[in-house]
N, C-alpha and C. Protein backbone atom coordinates (compact mmCIF):
# COMPACT_ATOMS: atom_id res chain seq x y z
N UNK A 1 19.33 6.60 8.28
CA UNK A 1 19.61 5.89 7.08
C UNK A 1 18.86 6.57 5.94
N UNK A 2 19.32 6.68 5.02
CA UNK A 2 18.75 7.46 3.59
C UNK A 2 19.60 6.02 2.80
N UNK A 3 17.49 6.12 1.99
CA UNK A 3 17.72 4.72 0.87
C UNK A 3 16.77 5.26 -0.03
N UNK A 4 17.45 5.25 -1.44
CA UNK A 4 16.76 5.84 -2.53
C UNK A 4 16.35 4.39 -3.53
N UNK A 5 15.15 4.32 -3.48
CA UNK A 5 14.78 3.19 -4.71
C UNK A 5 13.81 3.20 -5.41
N UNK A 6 14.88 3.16 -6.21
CA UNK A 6 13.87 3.50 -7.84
C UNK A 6 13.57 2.13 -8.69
N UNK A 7 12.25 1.88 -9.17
CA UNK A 7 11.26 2.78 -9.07
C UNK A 7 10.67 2.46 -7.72
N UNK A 8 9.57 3.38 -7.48
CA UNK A 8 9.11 3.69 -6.33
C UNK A 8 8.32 2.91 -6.13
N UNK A 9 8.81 1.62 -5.32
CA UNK A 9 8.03 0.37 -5.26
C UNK A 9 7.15 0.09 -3.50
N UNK A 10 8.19 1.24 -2.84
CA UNK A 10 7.34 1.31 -1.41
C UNK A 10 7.04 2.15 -1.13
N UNK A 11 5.17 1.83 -0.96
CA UNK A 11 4.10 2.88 -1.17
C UNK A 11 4.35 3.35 -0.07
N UNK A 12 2.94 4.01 0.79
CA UNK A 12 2.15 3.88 1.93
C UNK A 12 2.33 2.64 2.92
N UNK A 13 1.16 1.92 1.93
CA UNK A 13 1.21 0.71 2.48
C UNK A 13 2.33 -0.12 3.45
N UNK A 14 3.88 0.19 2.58
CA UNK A 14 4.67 -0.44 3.04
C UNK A 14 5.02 0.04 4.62
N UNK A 15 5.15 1.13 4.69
CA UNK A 15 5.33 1.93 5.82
C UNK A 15 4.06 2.00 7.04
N UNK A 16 2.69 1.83 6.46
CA UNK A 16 1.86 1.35 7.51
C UNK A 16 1.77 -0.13 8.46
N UNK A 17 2.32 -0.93 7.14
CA UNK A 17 2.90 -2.12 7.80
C UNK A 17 4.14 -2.49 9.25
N UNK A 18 4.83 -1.85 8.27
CA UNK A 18 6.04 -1.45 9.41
C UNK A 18 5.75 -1.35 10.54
N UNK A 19 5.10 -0.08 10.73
CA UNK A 19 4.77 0.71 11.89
C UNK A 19 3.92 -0.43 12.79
N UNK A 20 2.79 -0.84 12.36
CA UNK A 20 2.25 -1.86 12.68
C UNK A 20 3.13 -2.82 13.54
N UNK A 21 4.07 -3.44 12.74
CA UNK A 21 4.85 -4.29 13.56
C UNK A 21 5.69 -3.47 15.01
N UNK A 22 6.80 -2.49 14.54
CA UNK A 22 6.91 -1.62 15.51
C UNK A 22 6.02 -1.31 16.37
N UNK A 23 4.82 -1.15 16.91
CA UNK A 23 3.96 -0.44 17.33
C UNK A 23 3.86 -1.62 18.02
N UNK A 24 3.33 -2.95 17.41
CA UNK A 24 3.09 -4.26 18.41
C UNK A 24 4.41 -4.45 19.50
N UNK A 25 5.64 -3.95 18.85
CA UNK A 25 6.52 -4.68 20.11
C UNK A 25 6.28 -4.49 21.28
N UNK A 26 5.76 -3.06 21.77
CA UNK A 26 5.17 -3.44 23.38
C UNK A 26 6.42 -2.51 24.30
N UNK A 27 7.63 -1.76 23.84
CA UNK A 27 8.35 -1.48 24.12
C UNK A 27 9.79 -1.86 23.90
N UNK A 28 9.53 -3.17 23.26
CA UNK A 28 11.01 -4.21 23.28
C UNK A 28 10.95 -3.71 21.75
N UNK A 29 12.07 -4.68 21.27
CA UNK A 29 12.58 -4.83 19.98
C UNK A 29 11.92 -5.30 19.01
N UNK A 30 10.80 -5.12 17.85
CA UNK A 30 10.23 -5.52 16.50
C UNK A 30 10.47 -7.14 16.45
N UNK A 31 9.47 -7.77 16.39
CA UNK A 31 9.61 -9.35 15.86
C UNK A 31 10.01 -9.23 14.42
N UNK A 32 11.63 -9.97 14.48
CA UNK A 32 12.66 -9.89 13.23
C UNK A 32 11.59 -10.49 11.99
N UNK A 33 11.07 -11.65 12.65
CA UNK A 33 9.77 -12.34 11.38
C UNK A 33 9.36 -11.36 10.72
N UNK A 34 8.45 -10.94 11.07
CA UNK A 34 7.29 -10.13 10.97
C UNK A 34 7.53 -8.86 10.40
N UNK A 35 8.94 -8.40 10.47
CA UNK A 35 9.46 -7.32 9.65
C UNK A 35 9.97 -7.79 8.36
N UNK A 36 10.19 -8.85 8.47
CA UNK A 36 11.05 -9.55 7.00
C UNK A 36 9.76 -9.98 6.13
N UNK A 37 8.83 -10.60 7.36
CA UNK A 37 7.44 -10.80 6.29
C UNK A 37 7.09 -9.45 5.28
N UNK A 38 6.91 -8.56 5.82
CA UNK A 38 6.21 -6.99 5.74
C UNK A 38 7.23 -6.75 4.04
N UNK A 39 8.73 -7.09 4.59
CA UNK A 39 9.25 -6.62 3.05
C UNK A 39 9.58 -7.40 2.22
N UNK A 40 9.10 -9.02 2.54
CA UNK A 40 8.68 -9.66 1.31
C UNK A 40 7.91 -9.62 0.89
N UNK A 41 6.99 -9.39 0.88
CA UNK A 41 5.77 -8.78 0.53
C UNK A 41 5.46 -7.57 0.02
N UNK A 42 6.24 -6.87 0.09
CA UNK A 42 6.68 -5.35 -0.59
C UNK A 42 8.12 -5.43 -1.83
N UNK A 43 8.55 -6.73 -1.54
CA UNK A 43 9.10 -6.86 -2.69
C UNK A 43 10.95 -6.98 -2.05
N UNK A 44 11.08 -7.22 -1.10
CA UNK A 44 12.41 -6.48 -0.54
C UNK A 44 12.96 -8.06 -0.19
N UNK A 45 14.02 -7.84 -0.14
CA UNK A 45 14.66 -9.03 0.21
C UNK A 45 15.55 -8.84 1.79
N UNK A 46 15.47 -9.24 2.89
CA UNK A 46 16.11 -8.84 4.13
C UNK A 46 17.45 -9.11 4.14
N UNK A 47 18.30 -8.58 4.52
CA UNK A 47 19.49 -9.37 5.03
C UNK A 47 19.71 -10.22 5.76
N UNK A 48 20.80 -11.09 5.95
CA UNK A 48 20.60 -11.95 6.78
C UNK A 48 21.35 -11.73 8.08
């Protein structure tokens, strides 16, 4: 996926978060929460 957004509102940060969550799944699939938390908080709105 290639996503261009301007202005450049997701730092570092946003992407250390991420990973974070990814990293906790344990092998399985990302807790959907916890990823939607990460980009409200970065400003993002999830899909539903």
């Amino acid at each position: 996926m290639l996503a261009i957004v301007t202005p450049g509102i997701l730092g570092p940060d946003y992407f250390r978060e991420m990973d974070a969550v990814v990293g906790a799944a344990t092998g399985g699939p990302p807790d959907p929460a916890a990823l939607a938390e990460v980009m409200r908080r970065h400003g993002l709105t999830p899909a539903p």
